[in-house]
C-alpha atoms as a PDB file:
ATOM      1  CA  UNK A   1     -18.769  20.174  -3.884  1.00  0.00           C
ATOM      2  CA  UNK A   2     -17.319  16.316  -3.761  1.00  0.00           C
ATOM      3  CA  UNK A   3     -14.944  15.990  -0.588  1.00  0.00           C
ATOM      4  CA  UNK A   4     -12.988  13.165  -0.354  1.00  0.00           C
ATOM      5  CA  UNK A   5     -13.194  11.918   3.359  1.00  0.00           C
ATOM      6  CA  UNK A   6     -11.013  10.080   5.337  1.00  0.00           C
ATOM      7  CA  UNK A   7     -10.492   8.596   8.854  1.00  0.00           C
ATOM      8  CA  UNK A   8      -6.720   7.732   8.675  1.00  0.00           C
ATOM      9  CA  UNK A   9      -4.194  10.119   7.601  1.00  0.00           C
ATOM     10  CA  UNK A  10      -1.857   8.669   4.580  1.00  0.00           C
ATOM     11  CA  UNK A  11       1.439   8.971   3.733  1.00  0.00           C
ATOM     12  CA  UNK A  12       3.302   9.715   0.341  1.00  0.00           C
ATOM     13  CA  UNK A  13       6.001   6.913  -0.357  1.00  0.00           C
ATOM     14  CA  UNK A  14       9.576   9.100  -0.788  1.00  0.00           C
ATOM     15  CA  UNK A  15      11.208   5.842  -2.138  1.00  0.00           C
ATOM     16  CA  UNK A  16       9.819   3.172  -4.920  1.00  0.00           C
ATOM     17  CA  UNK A  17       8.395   0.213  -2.591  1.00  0.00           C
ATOM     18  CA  UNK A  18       7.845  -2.653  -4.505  1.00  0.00           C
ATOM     19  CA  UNK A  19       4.773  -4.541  -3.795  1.00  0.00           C
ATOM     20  CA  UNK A  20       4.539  -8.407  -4.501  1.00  0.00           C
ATOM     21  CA  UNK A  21       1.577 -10.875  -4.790  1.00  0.00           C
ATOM     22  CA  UNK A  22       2.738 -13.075  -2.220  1.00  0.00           C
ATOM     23  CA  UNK A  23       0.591 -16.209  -4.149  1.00  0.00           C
ATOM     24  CA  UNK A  24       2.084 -16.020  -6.952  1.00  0.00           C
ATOM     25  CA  UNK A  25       5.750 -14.337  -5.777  1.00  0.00           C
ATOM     26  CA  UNK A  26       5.790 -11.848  -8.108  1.00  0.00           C
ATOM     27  CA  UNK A  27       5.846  -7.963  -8.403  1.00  0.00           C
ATOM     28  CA  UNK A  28       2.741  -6.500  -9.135  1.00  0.00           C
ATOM     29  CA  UNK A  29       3.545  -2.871  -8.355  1.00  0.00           C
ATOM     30  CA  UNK A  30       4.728   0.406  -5.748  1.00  0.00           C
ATOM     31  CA  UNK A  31       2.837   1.983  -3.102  1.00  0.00           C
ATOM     32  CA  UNK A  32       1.874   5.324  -3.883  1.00  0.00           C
ATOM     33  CA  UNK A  33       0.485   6.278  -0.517  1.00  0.00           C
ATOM     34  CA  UNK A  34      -0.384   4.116   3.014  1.00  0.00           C
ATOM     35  CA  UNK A  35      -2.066   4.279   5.899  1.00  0.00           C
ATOM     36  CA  UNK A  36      -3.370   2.106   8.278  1.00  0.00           C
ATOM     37  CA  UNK A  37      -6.380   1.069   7.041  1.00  0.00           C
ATOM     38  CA  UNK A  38      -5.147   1.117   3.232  1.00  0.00           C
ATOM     39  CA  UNK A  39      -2.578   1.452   0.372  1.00  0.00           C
ATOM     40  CA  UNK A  40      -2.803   3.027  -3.195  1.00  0.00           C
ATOM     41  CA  UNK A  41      -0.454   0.590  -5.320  1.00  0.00           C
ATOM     42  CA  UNK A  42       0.708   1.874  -9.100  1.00  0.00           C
ATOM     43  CA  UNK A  43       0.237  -1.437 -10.512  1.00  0.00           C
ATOM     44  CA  UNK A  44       2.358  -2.354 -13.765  1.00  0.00           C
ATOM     45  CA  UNK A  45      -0.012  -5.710 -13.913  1.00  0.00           C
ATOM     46  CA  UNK A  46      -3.909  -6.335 -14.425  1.00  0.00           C
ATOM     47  CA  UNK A  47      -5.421  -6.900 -11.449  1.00  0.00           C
ATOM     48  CA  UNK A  48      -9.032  -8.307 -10.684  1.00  0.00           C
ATOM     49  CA  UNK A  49     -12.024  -5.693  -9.587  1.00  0.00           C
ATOM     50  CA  UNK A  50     -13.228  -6.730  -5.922  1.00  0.00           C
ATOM     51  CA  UNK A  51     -10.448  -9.552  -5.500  1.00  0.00           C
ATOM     52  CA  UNK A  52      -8.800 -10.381  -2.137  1.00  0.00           C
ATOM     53  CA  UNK A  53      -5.199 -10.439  -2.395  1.00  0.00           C
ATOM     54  CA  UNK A  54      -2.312 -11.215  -0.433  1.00  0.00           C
ATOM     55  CA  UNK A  55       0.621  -8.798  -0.803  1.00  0.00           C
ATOM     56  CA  UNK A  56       3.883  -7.988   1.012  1.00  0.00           C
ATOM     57  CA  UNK A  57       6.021  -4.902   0.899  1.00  0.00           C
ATOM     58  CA  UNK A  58       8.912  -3.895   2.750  1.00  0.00           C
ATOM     59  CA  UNK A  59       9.292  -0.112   4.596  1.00  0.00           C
ATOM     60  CA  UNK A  60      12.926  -0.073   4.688  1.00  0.00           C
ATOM     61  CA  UNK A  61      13.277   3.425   6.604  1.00  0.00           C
ATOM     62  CA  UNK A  62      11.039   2.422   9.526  1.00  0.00           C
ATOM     63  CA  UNK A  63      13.284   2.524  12.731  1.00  0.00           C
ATOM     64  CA  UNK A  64      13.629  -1.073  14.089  1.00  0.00           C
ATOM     65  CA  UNK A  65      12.538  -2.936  11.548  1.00  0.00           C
ATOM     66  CA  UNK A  66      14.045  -4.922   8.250  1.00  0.00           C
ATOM     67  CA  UNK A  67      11.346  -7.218   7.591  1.00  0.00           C
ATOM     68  CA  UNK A  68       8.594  -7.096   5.502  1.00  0.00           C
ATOM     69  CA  UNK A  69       5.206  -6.668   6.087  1.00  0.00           C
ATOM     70  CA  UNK A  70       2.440  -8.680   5.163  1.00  0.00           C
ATOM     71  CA  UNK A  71      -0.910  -8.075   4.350  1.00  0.00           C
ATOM     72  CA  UNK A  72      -4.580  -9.174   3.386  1.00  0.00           C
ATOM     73  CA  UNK A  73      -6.352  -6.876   0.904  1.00  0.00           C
ATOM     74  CA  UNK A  74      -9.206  -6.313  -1.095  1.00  0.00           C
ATOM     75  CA  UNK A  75      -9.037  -4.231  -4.232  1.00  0.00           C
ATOM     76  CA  UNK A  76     -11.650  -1.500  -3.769  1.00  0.00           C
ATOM     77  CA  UNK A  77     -10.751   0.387  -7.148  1.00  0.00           C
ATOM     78  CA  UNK A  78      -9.111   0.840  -9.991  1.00  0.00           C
ATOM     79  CA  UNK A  79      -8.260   4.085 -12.164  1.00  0.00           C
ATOM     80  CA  UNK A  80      -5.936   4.085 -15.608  1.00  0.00           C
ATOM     81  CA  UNK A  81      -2.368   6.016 -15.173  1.00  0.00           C
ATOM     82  CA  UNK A  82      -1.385   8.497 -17.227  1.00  0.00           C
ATOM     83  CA  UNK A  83       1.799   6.243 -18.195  1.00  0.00           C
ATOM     84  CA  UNK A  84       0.457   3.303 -20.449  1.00  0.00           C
ATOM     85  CA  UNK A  85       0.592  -0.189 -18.857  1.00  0.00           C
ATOM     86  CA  UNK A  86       0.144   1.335 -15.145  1.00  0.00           C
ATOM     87  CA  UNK A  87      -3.205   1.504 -13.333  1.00  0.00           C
ATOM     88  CA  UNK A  88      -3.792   3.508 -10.096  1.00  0.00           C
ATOM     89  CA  UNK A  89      -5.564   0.946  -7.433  1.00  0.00           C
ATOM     90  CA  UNK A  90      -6.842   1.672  -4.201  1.00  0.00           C
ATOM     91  CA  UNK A  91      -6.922  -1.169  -1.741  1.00  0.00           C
ATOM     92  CA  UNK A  92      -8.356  -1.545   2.025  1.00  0.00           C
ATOM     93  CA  UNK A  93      -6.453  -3.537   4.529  1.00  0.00           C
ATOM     94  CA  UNK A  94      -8.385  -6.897   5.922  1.00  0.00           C
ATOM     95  CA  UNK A  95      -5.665  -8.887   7.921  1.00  0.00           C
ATOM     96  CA  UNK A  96      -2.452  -7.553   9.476  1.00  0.00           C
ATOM     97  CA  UNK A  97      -0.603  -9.652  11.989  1.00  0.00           C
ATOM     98  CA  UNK A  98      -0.109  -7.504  15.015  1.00  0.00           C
ATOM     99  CA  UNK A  99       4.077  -6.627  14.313  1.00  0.00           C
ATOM    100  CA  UNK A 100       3.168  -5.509  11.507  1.00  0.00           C
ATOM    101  CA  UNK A 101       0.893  -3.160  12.214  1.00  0.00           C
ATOM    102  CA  UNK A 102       3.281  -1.904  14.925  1.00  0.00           C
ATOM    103  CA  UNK A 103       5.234  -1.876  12.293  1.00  0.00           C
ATOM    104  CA  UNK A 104       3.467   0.298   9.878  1.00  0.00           C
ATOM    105  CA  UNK A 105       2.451   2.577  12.777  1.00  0.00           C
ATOM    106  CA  UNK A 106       6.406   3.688  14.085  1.00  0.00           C
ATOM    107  CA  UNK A 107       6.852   3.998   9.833  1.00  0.00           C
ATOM    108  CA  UNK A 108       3.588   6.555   9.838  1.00  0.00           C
ATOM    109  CA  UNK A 109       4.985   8.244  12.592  1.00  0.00           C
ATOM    110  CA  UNK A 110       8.406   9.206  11.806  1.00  0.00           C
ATOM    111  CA  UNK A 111       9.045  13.191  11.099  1.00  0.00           C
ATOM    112  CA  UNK A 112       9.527  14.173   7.713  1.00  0.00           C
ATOM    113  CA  UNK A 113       7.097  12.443   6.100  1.00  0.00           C
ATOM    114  CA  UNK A 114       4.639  13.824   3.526  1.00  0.00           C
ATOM    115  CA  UNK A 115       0.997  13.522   4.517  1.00  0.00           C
ATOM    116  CA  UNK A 116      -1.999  14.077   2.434  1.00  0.00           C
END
C-alpha cells in the first residue's frame, strides 16, 4: 500500500485564486490546495520541471489582510489535467517574507475550511 505522507495539513481553495509569475507579470494559473510548506497550482501555461519561480497570489478571505502574498518556489512536479491545456503542479515553498507567512497561517486557520 502507497501512503501519501505529509507534515503540514493543506487546504482546498473554495474560490478561484489566481496565481501570477511575478517575473514576467502574468497569470500562470489557481491554487488548488496550500499549506505552509507548499501549493498545488492548476496551471493553464507550460511550466519548466525543477525551475525556481517567483509567484504571488492573493487570499482575499483571510481576516486582516488585502494584500498579496509573495512567494519563492520550486516546481517539484507536474501531472496532465483531465481538461486539455491544464497541468496539475505541485510546488514547495523556499522564501516567504515573515507577513506573509503570518499571513497564510490566520488564512489556514480560519473555521470552515476544507482540509485534506
Amino acid at each position: 500500500m502507497n501512503e501519501e505522507f505529509r507534515r503540514t495539513r493543506r487546504r482546498r481553495i473554495a474560490e478561484t485564486v489566481q496565481v501570477v509569475d511575478t517575473m514576467t507579470e502574468t497569470v500562470i494559473g489557481h491554487l488548488g490546495n496550500l499549506s505552509e510548506t507548499g501549493m498545488m497550482l492548476i496551471a493553464n501555461t507550460p511550466l519548466v520541471d525543477d525551475a525556481l519561480y517567483q509567484l504571488r497570489f492573493n487570499l482575499r478571505d483571510a481576516p486582516q489582510h488585502t494584500s498579496p502574498i509573495e512567494v519563492g518556489a520550486h516546481l517539484l512536479w507536474q501531472d496532465r489535467a483531465s481538461v486539455p491545456g491544464q497541468t496539475w503542479t505541485g510546488f514547495r515553498f523556499i522564501a516567504m517574507p515573515e507577513d506573509g507567512m503570518q499571513h497564510l497561517r490566520q488564512w489556514l486557520d480560519l473555521p470552515g475550511g476544507s482540509y485534506e
